[in-house]
Protein backbone atom coordinates (compact mmCIF):
# COMPACT_ATOMS: atom_id res chain seq x y z
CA UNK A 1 -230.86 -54.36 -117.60
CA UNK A 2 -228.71 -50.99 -116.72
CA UNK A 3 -226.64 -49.26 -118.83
CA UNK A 4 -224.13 -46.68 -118.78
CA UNK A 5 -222.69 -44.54 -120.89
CA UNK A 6 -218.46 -46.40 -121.53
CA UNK A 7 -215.67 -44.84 -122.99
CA UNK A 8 -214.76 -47.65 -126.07
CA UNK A 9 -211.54 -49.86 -125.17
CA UNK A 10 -208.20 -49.46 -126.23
CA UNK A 11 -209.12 -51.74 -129.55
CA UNK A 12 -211.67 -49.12 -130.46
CA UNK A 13 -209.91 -46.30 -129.48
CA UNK A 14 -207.41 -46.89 -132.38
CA UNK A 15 -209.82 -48.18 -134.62
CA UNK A 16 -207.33 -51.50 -135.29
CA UNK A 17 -210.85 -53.34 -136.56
CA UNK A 18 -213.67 -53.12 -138.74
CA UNK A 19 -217.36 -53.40 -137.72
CA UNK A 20 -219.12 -56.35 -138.74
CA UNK A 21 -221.27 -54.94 -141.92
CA UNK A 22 -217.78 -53.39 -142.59
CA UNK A 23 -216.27 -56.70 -143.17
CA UNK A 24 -219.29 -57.91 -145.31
CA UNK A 25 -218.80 -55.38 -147.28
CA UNK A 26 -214.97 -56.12 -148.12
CA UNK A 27 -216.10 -60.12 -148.45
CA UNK A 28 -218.86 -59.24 -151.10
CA UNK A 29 -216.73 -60.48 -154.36
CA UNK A 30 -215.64 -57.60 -156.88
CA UNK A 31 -214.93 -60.58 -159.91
CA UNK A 32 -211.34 -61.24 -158.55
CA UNK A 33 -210.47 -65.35 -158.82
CA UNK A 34 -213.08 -66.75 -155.55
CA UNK A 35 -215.62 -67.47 -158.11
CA UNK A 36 -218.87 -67.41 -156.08
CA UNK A 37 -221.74 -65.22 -156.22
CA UNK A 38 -222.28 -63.58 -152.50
CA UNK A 39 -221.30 -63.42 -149.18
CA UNK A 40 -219.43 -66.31 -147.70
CA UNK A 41 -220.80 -69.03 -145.55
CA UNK A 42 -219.38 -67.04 -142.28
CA UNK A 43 -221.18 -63.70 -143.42
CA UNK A 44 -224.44 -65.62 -144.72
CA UNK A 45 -224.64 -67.45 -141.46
CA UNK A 46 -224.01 -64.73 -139.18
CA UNK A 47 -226.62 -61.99 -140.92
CA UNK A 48 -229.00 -65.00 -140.30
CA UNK A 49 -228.41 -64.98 -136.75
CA UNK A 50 -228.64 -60.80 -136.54
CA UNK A 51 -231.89 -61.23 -138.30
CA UNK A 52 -232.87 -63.74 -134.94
CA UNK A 53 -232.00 -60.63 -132.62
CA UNK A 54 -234.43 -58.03 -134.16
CA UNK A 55 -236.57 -57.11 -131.14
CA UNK A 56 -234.81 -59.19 -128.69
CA UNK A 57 -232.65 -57.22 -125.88
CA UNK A 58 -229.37 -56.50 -126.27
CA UNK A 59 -227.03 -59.30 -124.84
CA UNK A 60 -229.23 -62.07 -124.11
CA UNK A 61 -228.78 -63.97 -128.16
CA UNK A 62 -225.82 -65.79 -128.02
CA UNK A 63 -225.91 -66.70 -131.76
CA UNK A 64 -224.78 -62.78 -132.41
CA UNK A 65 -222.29 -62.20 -129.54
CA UNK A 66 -219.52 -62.79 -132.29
CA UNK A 67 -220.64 -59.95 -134.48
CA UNK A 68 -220.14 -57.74 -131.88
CA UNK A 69 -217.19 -54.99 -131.89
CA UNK A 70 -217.70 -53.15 -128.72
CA UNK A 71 -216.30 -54.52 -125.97
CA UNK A 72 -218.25 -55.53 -122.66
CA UNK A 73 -216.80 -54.11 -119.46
CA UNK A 74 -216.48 -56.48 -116.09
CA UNK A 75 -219.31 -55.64 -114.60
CA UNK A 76 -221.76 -58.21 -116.37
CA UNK A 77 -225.46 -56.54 -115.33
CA UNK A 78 -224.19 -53.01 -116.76
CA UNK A 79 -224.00 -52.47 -120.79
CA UNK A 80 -222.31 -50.00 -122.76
CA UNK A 81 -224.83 -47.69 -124.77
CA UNK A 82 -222.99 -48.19 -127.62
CA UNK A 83 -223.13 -52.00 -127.49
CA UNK A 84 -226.86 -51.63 -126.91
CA UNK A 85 -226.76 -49.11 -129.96
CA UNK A 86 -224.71 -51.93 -132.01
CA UNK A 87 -227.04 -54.27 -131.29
CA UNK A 88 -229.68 -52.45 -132.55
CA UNK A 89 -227.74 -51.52 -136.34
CA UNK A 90 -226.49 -55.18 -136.40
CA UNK A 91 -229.84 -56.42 -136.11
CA UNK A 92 -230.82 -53.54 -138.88
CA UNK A 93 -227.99 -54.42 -141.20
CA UNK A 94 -229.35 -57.83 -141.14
CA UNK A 95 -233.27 -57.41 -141.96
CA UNK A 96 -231.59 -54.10 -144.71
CA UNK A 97 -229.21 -56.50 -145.98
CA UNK A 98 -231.45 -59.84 -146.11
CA UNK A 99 -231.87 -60.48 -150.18
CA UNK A 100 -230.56 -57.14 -151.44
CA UNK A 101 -228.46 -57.22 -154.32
CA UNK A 102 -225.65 -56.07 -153.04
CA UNK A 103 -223.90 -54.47 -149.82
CA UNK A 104 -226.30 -52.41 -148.30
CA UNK A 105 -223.79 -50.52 -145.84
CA UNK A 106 -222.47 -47.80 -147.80
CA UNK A 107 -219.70 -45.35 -146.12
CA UNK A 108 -220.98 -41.05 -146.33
CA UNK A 109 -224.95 -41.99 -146.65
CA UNK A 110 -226.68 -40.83 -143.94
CA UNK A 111 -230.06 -41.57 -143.15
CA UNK A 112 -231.64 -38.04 -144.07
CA UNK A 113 -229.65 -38.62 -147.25
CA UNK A 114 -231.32 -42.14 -147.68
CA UNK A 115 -234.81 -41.05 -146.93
CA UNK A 116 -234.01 -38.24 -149.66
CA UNK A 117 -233.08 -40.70 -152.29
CA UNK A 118 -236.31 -43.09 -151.36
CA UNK A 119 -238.30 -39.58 -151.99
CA UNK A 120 -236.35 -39.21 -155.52
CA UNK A 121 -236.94 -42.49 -156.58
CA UNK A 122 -240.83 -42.66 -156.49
CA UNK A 123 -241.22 -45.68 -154.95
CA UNK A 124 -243.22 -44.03 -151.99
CA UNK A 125 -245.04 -40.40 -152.30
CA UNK A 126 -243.25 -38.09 -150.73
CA UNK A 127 -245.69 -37.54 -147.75
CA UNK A 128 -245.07 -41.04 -147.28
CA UNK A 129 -241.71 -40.65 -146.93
CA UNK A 130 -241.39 -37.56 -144.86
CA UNK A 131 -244.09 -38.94 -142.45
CA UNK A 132 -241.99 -42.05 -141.89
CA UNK A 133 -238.48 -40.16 -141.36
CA UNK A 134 -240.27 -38.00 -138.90
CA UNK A 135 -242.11 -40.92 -137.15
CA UNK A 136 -238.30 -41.64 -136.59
CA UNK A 137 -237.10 -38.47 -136.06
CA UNK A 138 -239.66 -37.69 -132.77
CA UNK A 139 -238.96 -41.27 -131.14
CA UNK A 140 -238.94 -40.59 -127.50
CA UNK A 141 -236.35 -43.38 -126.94
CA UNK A 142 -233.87 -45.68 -128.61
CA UNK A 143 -236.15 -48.39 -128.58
CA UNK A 144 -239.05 -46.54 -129.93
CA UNK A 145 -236.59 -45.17 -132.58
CA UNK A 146 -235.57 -48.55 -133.63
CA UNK A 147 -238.80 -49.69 -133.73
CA UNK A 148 -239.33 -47.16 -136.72
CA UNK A 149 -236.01 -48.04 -138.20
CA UNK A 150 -237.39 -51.57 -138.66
CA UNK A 151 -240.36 -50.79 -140.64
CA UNK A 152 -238.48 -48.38 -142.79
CA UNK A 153 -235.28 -50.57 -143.96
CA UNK A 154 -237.24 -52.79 -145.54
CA UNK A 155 -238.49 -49.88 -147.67
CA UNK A 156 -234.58 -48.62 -148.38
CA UNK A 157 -233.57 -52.68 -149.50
CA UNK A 158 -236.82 -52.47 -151.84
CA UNK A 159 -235.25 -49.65 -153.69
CA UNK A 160 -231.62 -50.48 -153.63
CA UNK A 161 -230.57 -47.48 -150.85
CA UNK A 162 -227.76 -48.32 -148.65
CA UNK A 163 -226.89 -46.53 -146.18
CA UNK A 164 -223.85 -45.98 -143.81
CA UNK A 165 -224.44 -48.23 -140.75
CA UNK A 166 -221.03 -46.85 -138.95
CA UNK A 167 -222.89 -43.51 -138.93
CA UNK A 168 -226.13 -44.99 -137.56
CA UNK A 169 -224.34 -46.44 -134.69
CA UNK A 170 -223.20 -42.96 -133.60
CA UNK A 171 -226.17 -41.71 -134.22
CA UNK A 172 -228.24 -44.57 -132.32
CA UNK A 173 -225.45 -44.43 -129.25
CA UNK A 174 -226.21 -40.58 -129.14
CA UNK A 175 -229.52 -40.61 -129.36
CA UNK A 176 -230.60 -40.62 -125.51
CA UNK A 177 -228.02 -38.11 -124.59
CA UNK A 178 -227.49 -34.77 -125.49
CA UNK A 179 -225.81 -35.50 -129.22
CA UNK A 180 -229.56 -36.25 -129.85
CA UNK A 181 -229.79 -32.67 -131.06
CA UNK A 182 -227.38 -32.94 -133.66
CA UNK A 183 -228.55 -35.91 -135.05
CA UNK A 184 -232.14 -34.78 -135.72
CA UNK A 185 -230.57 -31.83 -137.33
CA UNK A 186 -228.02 -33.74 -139.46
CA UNK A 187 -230.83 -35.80 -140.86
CA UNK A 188 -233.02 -32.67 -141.62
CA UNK A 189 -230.43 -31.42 -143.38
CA UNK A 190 -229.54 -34.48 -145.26
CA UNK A 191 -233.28 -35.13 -146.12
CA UNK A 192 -233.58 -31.37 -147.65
CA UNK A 193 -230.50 -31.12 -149.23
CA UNK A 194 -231.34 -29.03 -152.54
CA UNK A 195 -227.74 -30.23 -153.78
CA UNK A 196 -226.99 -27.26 -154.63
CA UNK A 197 -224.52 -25.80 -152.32
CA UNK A 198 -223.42 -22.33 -151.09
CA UNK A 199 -221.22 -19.84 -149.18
CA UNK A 200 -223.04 -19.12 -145.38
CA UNK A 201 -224.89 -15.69 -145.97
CA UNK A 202 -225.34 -16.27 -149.73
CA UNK A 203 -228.56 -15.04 -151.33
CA UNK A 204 -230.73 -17.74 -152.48
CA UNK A 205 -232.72 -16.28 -155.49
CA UNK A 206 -234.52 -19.02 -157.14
CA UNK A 207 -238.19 -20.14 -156.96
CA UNK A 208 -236.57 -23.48 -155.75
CA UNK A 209 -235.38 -22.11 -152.40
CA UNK A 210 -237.21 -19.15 -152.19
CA UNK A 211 -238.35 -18.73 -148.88
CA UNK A 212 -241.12 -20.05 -147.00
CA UNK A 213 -242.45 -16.44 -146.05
CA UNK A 214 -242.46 -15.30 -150.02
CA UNK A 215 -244.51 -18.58 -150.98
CA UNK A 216 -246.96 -18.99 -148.18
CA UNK A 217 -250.22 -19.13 -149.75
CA UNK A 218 -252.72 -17.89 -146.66
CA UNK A 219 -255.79 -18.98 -146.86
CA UNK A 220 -255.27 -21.98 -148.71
CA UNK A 221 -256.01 -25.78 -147.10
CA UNK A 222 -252.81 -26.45 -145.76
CA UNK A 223 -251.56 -23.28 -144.43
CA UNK A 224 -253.25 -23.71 -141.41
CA UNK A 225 -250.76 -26.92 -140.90
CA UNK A 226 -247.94 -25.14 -142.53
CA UNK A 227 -248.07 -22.35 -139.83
CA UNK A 228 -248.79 -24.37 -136.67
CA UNK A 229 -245.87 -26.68 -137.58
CA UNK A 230 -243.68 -23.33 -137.89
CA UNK A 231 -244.72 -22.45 -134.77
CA UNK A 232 -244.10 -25.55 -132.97
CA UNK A 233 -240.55 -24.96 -133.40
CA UNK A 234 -240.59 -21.59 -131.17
CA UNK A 235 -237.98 -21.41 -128.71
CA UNK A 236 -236.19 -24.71 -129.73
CA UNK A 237 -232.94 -25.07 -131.44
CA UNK A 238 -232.69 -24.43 -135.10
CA UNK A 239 -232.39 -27.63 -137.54
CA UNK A 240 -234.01 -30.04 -134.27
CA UNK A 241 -237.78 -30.12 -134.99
CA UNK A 242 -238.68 -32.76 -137.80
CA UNK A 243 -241.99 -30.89 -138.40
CA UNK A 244 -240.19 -27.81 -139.36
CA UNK A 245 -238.10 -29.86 -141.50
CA UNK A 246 -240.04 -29.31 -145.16
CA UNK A 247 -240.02 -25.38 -144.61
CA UNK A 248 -235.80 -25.12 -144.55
CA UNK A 249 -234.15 -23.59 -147.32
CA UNK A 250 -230.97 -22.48 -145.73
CA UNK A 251 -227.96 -23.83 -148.30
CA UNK A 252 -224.97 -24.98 -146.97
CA UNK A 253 -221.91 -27.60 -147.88
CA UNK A 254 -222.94 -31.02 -147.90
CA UNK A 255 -220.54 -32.08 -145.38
CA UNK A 256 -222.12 -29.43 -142.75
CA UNK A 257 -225.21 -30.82 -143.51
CA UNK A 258 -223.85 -34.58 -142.59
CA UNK A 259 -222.32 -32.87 -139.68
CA UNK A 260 -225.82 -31.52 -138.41
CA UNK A 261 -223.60 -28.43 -138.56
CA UNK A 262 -225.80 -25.39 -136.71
CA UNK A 263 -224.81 -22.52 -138.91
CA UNK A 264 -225.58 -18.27 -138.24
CA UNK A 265 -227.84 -18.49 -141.35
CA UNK A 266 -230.22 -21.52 -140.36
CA UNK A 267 -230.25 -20.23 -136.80
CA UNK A 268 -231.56 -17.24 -138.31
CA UNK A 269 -234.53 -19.02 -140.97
CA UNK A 270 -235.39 -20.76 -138.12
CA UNK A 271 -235.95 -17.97 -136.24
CA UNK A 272 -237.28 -16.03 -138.69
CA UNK A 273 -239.69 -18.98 -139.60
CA UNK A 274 -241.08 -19.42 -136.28
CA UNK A 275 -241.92 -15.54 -135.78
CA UNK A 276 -243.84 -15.23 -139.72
CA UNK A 277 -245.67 -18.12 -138.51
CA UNK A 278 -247.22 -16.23 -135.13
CA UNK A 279 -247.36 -13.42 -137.71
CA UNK A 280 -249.25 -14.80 -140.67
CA UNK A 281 -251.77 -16.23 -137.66
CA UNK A 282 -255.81 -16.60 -138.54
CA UNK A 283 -254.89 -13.46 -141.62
CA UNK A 284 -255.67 -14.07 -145.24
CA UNK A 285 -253.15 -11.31 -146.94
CA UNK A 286 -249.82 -12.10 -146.64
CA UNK A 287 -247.98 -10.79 -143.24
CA UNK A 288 -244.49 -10.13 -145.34
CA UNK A 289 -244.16 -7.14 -146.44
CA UNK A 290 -241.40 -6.25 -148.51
CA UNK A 291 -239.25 -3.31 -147.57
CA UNK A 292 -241.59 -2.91 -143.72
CA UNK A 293 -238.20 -3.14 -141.84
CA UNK A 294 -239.34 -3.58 -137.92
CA UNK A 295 -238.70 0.11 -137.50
CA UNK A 296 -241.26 1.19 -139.94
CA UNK A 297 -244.11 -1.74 -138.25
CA UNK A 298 -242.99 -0.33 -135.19
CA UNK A 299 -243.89 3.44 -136.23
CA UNK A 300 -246.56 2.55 -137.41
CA UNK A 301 -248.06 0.44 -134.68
CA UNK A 302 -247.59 3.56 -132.74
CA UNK A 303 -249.51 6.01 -135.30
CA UNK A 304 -251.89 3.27 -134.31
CA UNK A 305 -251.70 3.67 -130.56
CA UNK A 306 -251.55 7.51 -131.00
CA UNK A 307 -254.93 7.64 -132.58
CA UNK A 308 -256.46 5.17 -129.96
CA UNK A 309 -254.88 5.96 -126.60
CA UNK A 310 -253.19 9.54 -127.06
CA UNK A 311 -249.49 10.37 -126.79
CA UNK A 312 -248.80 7.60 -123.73
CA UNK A 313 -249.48 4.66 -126.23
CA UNK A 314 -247.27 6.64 -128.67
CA UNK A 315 -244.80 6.50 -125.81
CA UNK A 316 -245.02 3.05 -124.92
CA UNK A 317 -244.34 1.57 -127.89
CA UNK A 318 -241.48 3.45 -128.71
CA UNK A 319 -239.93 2.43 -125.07
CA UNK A 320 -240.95 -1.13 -126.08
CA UNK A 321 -238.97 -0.48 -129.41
CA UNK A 322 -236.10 1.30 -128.15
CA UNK A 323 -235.32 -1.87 -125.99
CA UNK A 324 -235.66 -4.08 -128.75
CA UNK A 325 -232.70 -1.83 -130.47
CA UNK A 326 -230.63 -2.31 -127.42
CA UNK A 327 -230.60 -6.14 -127.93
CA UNK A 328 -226.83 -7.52 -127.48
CA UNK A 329 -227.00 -10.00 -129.47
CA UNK A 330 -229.13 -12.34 -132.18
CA UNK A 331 -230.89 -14.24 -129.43
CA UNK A 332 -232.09 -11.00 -127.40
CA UNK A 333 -233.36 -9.38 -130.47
CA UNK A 334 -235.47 -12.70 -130.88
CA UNK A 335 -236.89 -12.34 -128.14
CA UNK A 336 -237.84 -8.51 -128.21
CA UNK A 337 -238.80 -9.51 -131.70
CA UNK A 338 -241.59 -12.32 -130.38
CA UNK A 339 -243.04 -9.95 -127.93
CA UNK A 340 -242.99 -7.53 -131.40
CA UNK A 341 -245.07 -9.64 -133.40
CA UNK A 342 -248.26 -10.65 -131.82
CA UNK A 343 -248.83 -6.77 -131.59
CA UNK A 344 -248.20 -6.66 -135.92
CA UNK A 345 -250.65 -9.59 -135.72
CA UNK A 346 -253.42 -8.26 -134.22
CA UNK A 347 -252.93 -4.63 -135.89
CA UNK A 348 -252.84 -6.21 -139.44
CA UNK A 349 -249.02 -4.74 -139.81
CA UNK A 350 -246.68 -6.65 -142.36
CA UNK A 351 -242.80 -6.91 -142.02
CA UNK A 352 -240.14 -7.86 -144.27
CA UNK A 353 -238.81 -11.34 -143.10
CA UNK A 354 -235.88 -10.95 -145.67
CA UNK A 355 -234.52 -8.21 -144.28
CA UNK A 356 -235.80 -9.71 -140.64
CA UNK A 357 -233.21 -12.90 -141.82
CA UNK A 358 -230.52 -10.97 -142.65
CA UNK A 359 -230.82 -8.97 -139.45
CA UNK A 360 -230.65 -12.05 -136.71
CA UNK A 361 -227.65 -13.43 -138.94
CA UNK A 362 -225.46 -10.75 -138.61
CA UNK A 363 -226.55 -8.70 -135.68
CA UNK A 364 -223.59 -10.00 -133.55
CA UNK A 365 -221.87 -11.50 -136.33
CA UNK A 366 -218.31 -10.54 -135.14
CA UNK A 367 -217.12 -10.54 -139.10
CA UNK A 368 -219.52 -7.84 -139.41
CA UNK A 369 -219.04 -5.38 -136.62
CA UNK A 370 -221.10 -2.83 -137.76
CA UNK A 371 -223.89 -4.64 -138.40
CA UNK A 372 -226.00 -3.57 -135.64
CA UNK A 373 -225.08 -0.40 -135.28
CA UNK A 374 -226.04 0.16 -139.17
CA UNK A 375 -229.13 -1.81 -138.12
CA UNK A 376 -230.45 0.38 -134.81
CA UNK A 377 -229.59 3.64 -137.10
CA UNK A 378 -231.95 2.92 -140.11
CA UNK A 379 -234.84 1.32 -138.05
CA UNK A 380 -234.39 4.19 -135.28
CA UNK A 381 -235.41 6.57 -138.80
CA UNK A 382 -237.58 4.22 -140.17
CA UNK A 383 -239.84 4.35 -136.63
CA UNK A 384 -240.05 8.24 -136.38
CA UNK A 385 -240.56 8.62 -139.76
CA UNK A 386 -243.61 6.22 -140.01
CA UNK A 387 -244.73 7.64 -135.99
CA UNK A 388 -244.64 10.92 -137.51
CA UNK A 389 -246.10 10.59 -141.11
């Protein structure tokens, strides 16, 4: 059956009605006079039926057509996305909500955030976890993606996690469309959340969020992993590759995280993640180097070139550098920066990936003006000085 993408009607549009694990929710009893012990007969018969639609296409089980919010347009062989999405979290509410305890839907819980709390509670190891959220995370379609949702709910009811099934609808309906980005990125965030929130561009000092770069331990048994995950995340938009997921420790406001907000500072770990990770590559010391700004690698990747090829490799590299200090803005210097690297790599040159943050955050940060200029001066030194030394 077809679908296409539907603007909701007028009854959605102004929100005059509550989704159906919205209005289980308000029937659960709070102790006020009704004097029974669960849902009532409606709600108990209906998340029976939504329990007969799991795996069964959208549209064709007549026993759930009630439960239904979005409205069907006229054309009868054509389905909204988001009624094919609602499908799929009313059938979900029903297997998550099937003998729990209490409501399972549970407004401002995302799934990240869910995932996160099954981690905490130690009902699962946390590889067990993480593999299953990212089993999710790299569906290649909706119905591959519910597929996973199905085997982890049960998992979520098991240790009383609700989350908020208005949320997973949006995130569902978007999933096939270009909002698919900032879902995967809102549920990184969610699942990493250090609950610890700061300012954009604050220091984060700690051994707890320390950086990826500062606790890579080369050479160990799962470096080799660590890295090539890192690197599979080259070229692709910060906060959207689950694999990379483990390795953030940008802080931000909890809501930005449920927003799958894409901030200057995770833009730049990302960034900066991706390009240690080419850098750190098949060598056993560690490839940051505190206080090796790129100027200084540059300079002396050119002593280097000096001693093997004469003045013209001298020259070349410090063409190749002086374009990088051209760069415009954060994503040109990236790329200067990943042409940059393989070089360090294969000379055995370090780099500080601190300052290397700092510098694709606010290179065209237009609160900080001067940034780059302050930037282009001190690694312009730093290059001659180490060329020259």
């Amino acid at each position: 059956m077809t679908t296409t993408p539907t603007t909701p009607n007028a009854r959605q549009a102004g929100r005059a009605f509550s989704f159906f694990w919205q209005e289980a929710a308000q029937d659960w009893p709070t102790g006020g006079p009704e004097g029974r012990s669960g849902f009532s007969e409606y709600v108990t018969r209906t998340l029976r039926a939504l329990r007969e639609g799991i795996g069964r296409e959208a549209g064709t089980v007549p026993a759930i057509r009630h439960a239904h919010r979005t409205g069907l347009p006229d054309d009868a062989d054509r389905l909204p996305l988001l009624y094919i999405a609602e499908h799929a979290v009313l059938t979900l509410f029903g297997l998550h909500q099937h003998a729990a305890a209490e409501p399972v839907h549970r407004p401002g819980v995302g799934l990240g955030t869910a995932c996160r709390r099954l981690r905490q509670s130690e009902q699962l190891s946390d590889a067990a976890v993480e593999r299953r959220l990212i089993a999710a995370a790299t569906a290649q379609d909706l119905h591959e993606l519910v597929q996973h949702l199905q085997r982890l709910v049960p998992l979520l009811r098991q240790a009383g996690i609700g989350i908020d099934y208005t949320r997973l609808l949006h995130n569902l309906a978007d999933w096939d469309g270009p909002g698919q980005d900032r879902v995967l990125r809102s549920w990184g965030l969610q699942y990493t959340d250090p609950n610890t929130p700061a300012t954009e561009g604050e220091d984060t000092p700690d051994a707890d969020t320390a950086p990826y770069w500062a606790t890579c331990a080369p050479g160990s048994v799962k470096a080799g992993a660590e890295l090539a995950a890192l690197r599979s995340g080259t070229g692709r938009v910060a906060g959207t590759v689950p694999a990379m997921w483990p390795f953030h420790r940008t802080r931000m406001a909890s809501e930005w995280h449920d927003k799958g907000s894409l901030t200057r500072d995770l833009a730049a770990e990302h960034t900066a993640l991706t390009l240690f990770a080419r850098h750190q590559q098949t060598h056993h010391r560690p490839m940051h180097a505190r206080g090796t700004s790129p100027g200084t690698a540059a300079g002396l990747l050119a002593k280097k070139a000096e001693d093997g090829e004469g003045k013209a490799g001298k020259a070349a590299l410090e063409r190749r550098f002086g374009v990088l200090l051209t760069s415009d803005d954060g994503d040109e210097l990236a790329m200067h920066l990943r042409s940059l690297v393989p070089l360090l790599n294969r000379a055995g040159i370090g780099l500080d990936y601190d300052l290397l943050r700092t510098a694709l955050r606010t290179w065209d940060d237009p609160r900080r003006p001067d940034a780059a200029t302050r930037f282009r001066q001190q690694w312009d030194r730093d290059f001659h000085t180490a060329a020259s030394s």
